[in-house]
Protein backbone atom coordinates (compact mmCIF):
# COMPACT_ATOMS: atom_id res chain seq x y z
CA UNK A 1 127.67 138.44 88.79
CA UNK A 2 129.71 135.83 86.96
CA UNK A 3 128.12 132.96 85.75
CA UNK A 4 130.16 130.55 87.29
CA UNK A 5 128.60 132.00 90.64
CA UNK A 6 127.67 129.16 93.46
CA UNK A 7 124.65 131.18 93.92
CA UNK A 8 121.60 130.34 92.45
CA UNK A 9 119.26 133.50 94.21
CA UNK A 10 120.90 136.42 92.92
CA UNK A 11 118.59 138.94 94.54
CA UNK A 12 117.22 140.16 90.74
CA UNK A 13 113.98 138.89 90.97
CA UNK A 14 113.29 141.72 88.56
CA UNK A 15 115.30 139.51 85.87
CA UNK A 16 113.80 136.16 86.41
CA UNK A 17 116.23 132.85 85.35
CA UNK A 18 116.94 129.09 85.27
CA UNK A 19 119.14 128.84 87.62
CA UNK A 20 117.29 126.18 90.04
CA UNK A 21 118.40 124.37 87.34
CA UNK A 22 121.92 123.88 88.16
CA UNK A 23 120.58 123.16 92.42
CA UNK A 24 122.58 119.82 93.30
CA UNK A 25 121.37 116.71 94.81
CA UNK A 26 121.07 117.73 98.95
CA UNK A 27 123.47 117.04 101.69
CA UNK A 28 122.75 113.20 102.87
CA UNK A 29 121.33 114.57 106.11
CA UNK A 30 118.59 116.48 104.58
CA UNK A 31 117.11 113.82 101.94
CA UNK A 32 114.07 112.59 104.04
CA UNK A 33 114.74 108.78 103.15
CA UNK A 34 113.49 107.03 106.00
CA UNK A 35 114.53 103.82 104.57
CA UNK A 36 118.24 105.48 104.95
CA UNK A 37 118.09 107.54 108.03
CA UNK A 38 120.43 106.41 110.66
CA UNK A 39 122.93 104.57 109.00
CA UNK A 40 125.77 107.24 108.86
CA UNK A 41 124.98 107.05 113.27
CA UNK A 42 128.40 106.87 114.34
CA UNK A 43 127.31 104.76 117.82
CA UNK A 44 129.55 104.91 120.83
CA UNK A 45 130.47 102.01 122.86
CA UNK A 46 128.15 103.57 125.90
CA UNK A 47 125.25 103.29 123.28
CA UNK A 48 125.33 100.26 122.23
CA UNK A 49 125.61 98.84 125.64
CA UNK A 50 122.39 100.57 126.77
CA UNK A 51 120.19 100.21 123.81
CA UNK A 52 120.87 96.39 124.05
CA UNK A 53 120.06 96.71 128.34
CA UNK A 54 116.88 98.67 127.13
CA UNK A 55 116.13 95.56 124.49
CA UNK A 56 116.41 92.92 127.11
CA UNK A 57 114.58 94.57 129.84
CA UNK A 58 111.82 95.24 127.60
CA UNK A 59 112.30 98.95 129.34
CA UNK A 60 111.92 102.61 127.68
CA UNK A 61 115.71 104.34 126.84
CA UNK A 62 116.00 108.02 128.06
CA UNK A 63 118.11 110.11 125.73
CA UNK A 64 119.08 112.96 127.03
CA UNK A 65 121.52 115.58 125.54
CA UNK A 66 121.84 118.78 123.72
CA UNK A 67 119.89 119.62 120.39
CA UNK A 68 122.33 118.14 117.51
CA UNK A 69 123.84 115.55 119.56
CA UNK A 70 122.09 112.31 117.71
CA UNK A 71 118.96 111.48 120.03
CA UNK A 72 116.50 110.60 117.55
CA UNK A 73 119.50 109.94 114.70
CA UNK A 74 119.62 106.53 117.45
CA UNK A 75 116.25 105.14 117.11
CA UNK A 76 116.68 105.02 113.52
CA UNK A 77 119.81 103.47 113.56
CA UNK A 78 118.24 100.77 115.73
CA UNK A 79 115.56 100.27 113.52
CA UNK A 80 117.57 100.16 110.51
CA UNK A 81 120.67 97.76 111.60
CA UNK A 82 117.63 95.28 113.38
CA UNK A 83 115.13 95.68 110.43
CA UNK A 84 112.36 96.68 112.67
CA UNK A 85 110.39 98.78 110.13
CA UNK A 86 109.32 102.29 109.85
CA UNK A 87 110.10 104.33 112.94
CA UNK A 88 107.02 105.43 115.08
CA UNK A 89 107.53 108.69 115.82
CA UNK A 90 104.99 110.96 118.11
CA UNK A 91 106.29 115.03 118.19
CA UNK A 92 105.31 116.05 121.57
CA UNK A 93 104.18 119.36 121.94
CA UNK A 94 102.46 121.21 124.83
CA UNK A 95 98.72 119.84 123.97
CA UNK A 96 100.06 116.50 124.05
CA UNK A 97 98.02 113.80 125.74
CA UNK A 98 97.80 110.18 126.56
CA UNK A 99 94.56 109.37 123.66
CA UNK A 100 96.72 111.01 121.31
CA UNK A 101 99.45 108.53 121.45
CA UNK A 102 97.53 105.88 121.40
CA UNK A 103 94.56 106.58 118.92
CA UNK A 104 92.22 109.38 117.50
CA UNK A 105 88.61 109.18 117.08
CA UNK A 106 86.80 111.04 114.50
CA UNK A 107 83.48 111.64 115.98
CA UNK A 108 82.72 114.53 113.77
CA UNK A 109 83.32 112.68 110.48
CA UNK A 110 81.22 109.92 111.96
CA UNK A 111 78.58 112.13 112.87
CA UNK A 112 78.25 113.57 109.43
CA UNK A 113 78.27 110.49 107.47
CA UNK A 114 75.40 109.10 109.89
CA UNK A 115 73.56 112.16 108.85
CA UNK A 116 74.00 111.85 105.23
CA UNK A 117 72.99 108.71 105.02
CA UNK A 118 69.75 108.83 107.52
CA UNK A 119 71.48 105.72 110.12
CA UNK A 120 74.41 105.41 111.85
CA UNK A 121 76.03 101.95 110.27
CA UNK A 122 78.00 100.72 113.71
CA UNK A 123 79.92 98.15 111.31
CA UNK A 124 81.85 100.89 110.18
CA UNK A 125 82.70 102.60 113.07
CA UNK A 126 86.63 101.54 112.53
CA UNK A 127 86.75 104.07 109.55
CA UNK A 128 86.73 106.82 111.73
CA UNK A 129 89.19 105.69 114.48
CA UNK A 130 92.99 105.10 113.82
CA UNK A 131 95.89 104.41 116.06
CA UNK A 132 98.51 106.64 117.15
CA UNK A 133 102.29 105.91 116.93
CA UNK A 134 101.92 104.87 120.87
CA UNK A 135 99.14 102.88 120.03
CA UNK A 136 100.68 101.00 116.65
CA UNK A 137 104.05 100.04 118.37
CA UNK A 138 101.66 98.47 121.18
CA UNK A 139 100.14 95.93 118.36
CA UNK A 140 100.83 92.27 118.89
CA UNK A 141 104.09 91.27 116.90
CA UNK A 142 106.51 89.00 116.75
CA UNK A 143 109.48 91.52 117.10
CA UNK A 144 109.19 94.62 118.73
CA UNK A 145 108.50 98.01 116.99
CA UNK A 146 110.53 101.28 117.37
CA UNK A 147 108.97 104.06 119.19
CA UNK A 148 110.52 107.27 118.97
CA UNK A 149 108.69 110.07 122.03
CA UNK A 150 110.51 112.77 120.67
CA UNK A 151 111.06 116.18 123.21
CA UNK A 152 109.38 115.05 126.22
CA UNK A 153 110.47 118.38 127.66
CA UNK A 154 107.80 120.05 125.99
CA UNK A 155 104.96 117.68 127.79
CA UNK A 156 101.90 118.46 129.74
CA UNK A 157 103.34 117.68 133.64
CA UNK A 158 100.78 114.77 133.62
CA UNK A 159 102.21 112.89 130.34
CA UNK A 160 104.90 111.17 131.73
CA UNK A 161 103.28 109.33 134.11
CA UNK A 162 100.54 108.48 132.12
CA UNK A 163 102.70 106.76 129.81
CA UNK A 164 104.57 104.41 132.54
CA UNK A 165 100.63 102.98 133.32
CA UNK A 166 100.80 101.87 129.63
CA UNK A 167 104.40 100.92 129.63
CA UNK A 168 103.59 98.66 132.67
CA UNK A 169 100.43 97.12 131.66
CA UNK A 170 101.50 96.78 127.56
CA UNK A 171 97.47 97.28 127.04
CA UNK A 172 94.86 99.80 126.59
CA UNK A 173 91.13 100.06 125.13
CA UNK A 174 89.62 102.16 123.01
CA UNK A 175 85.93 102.48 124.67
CA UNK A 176 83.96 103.37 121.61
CA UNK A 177 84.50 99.55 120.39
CA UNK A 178 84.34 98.06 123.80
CA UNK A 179 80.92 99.46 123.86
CA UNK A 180 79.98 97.10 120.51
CA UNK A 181 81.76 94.66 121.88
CA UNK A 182 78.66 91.74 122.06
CA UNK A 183 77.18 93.23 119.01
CA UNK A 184 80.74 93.38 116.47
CA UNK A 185 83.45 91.69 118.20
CA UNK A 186 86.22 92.59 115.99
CA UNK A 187 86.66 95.61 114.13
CA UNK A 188 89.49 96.72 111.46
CA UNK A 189 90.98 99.99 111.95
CA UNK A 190 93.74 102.07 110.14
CA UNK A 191 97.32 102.19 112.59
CA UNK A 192 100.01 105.00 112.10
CA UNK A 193 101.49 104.11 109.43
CA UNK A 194 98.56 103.38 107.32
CA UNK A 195 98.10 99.59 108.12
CA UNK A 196 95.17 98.02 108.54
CA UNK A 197 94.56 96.20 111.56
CA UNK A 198 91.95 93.85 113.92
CA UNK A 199 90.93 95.40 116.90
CA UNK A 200 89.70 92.24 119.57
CA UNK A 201 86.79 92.88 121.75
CA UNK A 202 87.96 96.58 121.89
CA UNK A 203 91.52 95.87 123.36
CA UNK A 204 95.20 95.83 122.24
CA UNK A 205 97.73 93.79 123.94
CA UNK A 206 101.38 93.83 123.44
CA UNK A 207 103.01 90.50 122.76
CA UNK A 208 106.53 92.27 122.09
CA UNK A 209 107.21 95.62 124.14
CA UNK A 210 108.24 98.20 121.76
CA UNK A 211 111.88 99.49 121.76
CA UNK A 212 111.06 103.20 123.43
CA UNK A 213 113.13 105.99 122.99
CA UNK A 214 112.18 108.83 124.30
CA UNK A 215 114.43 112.48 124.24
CA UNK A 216 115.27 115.00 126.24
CA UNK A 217 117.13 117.99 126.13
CA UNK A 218 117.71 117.64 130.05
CA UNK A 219 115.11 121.33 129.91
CA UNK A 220 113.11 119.59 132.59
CA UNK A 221 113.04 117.66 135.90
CA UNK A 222 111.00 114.36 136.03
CA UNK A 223 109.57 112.46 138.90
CA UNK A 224 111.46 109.78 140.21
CA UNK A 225 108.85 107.23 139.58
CA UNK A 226 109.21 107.92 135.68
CA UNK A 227 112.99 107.60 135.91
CA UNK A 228 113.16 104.67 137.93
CA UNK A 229 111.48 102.68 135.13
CA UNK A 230 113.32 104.21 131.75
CA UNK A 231 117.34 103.53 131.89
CA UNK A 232 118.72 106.61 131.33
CA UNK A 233 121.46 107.53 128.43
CA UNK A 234 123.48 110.78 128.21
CA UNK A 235 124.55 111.96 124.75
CA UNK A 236 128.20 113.96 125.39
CA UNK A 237 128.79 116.02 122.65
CA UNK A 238 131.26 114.18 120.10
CA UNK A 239 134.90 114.61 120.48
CA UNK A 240 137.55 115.74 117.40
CA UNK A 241 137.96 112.53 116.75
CA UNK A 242 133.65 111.31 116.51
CA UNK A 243 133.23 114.48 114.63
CA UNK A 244 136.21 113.61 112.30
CA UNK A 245 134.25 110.25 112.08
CA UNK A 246 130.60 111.39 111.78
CA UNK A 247 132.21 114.50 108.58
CA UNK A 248 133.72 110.97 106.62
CA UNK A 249 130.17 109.24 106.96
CA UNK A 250 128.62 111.90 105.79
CA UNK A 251 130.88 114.05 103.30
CA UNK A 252 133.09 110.87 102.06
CA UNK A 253 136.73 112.35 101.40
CA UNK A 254 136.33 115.82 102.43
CA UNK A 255 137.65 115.48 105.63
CA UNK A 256 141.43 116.93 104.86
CA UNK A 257 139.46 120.28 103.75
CA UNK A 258 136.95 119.88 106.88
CA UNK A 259 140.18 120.43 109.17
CA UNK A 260 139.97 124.12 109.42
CA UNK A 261 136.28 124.62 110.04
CA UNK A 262 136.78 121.46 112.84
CA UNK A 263 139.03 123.29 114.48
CA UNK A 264 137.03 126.64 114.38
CA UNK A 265 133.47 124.61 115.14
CA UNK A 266 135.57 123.47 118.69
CA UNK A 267 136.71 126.47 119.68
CA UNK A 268 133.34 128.20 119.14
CA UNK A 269 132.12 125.15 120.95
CA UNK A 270 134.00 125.95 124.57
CA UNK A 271 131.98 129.36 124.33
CA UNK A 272 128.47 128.62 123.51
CA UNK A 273 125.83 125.77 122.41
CA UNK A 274 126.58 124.33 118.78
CA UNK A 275 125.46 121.12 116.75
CA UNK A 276 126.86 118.80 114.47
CA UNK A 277 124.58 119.14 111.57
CA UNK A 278 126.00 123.14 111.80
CA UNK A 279 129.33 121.57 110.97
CA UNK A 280 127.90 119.65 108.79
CA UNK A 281 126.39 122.70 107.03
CA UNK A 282 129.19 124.81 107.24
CA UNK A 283 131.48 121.94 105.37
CA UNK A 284 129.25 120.80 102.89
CA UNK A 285 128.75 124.71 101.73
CA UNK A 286 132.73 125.89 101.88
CA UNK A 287 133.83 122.47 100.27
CA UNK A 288 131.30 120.77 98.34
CA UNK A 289 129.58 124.38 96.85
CA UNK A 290 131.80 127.42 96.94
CA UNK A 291 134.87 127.33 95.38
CA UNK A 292 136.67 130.27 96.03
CA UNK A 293 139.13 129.78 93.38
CA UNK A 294 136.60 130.50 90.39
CA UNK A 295 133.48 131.60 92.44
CA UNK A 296 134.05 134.30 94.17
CA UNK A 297 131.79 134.93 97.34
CA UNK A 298 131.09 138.07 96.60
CA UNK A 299 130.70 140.16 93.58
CA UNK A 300 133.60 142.55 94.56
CA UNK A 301 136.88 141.62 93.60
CA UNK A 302 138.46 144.00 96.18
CA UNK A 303 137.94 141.94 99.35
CA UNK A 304 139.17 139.43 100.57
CA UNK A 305 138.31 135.96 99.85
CA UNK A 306 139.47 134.45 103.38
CA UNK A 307 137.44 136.85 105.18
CA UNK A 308 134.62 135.99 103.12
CA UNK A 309 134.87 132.47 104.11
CA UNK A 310 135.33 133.03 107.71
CA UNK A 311 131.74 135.42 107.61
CA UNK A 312 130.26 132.94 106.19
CA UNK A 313 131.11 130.32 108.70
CA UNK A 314 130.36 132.58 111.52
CA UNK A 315 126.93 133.18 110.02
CA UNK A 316 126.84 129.17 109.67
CA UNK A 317 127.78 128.83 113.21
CA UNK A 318 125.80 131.02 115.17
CA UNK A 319 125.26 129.68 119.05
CA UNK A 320 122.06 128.13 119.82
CA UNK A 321 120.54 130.78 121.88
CA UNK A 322 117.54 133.60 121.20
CA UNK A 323 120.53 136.30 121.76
């Protein structure tokens, strides 16, 4: 292989080398700066008018669309451009539940402390219980919180309605410190992001409802009485011109060399299920990492670079589906 190679993994692990060494700084999308996430959003006028009807009327935002279409790209980008702090974001799976949301209790812990040290100090019950991203966002404040309830798809049947009895009321308790209530009437415990907070007699009351966002990817049915209360947003997938749009925020001045793989990212598009970030991929690795003119993408110098590109966007492309 020559050594001027794009590839680092050479498939010779039986002559080990240094070549992580040369690995380049990632792809904006993939550094894991929260502090930075969301601010290459390219927002559409449909968007903006929603997320400001969902901040007035203190009511949850629906986003519903396909994977790759931006859902939880927009809560950032709300938190970001308002300065609302960290995101508060709760992964919902299939064992999701209402407690979790709001808070987790560490009886076990407790239990074995109490043990160790022959009594069970009450005062310090708030070391074992700490809130959940439902239950942080719900803290009094002066300006609301983001909440991001990401894949609601994948929720127990009884989830959703649960959370439009806390949505309405904007309070919950945590019963193991309403039960020391008269005896410790205000207990610190640890929030989602690693806060420290007062608990009041055992209750949390929200003085600012929390901006809610909670996705979809339109997998599921939900009652009426859930969607009556969450206005409801539908993410289109971006046009030549938003992708042309969301490549410059992303890859600066690549875009004249992004043409060709646009063009073949929308007509693979019409036949199957494809996101952005695959674009995204597939442009970053054919113009920022391989150049064909020195770096061949493949050892032999009898084929042909062109179809080597083109296999390696298809392989960069592939539909979003099991088959």
């Amino acid at each position: 292989m020559t050594n001027n190679s794009w590839k680092i993994f050479r498939g010779t692990p039986e002559e080990p080398h240094n070549g992580i060494e040369r690995l380049p700084e990632p792809p904006s999308w993939r550094k894991f700066d929260k502090t930075e996430r969301g601010t290459t959003y390219q927002t559409r006028p449909e968007e903006i008018e929603l997320v400001n009807a969902a901040l007035y009327l203190r009511r949850p935002l629906l986003v519903t669309g396909k994977p790759g279409t931006g859902k939880t790209s927009l809560a950032y980008a709300v938190a970001q451009e308002l300065q609302l702090g960290e995101v508060l974001r709760w992964n919902i799976t299939t064992r999701s539940h209402l407690q979790q949301g709001l808070y987790s209790y560490d009886a076990i812990g407790r239990l074995q402390d109490a043990q160790g040290s022959g009594k069970d100090n009450l005062r310090k019950i708030g070391k074992y219980i700490q809130l959940g991203p439902l239950g942080t966002a719900l803290l009094p404040s002066t300006y609301p919180r983001v909440l991001l309830i990401d894949e609601m798809d994948k929720s127990d049947i009884d989830l959703p309605n649960d959370l439009l009895t806390i949505f309405e009321e904007g309070e919950f308790e945590i019963p193991e410190l309403t039960r020391l209530v008269e005896q410790f009437p205000k207990i610190v415990v640890k929030t989602w992001d690693n806060q420290s907070t007062t608990i009041d007699k055992g209750k949390v009351t929200c003085d600012a409802f929390p901006f809610v966002v909670l996705t979809s990817n339109g997998e599921r049915e939900f009652t009426p009485a859930f969607l009556r209360r969450c206005l409801r947003l539908d993410l289109r997938k971006p046009t030549r011109e938003e992708l042309e749009a969301i490549v410059k925020a992303h890859l600066g001045d690549s875009l004249e060399q992004a043409e060709p793989i646009i063009e073949t990212f929308l007509k693979r598009r019409q036949k199957g299920n494809l996101a952005t970030d695959q674009l995204l991929n597939a442009i970053y690795i054919l113009t920022n990492t391989v150049n064909t003119d020195d770096a061949p993408m493949v050892d032999s110098q009898e084929e042909d670079k062109d179809q080597n590109k083109e296999r390696l966007i298809d392989r960069l492309l592939q539909y979003l589906s099991s088959t």
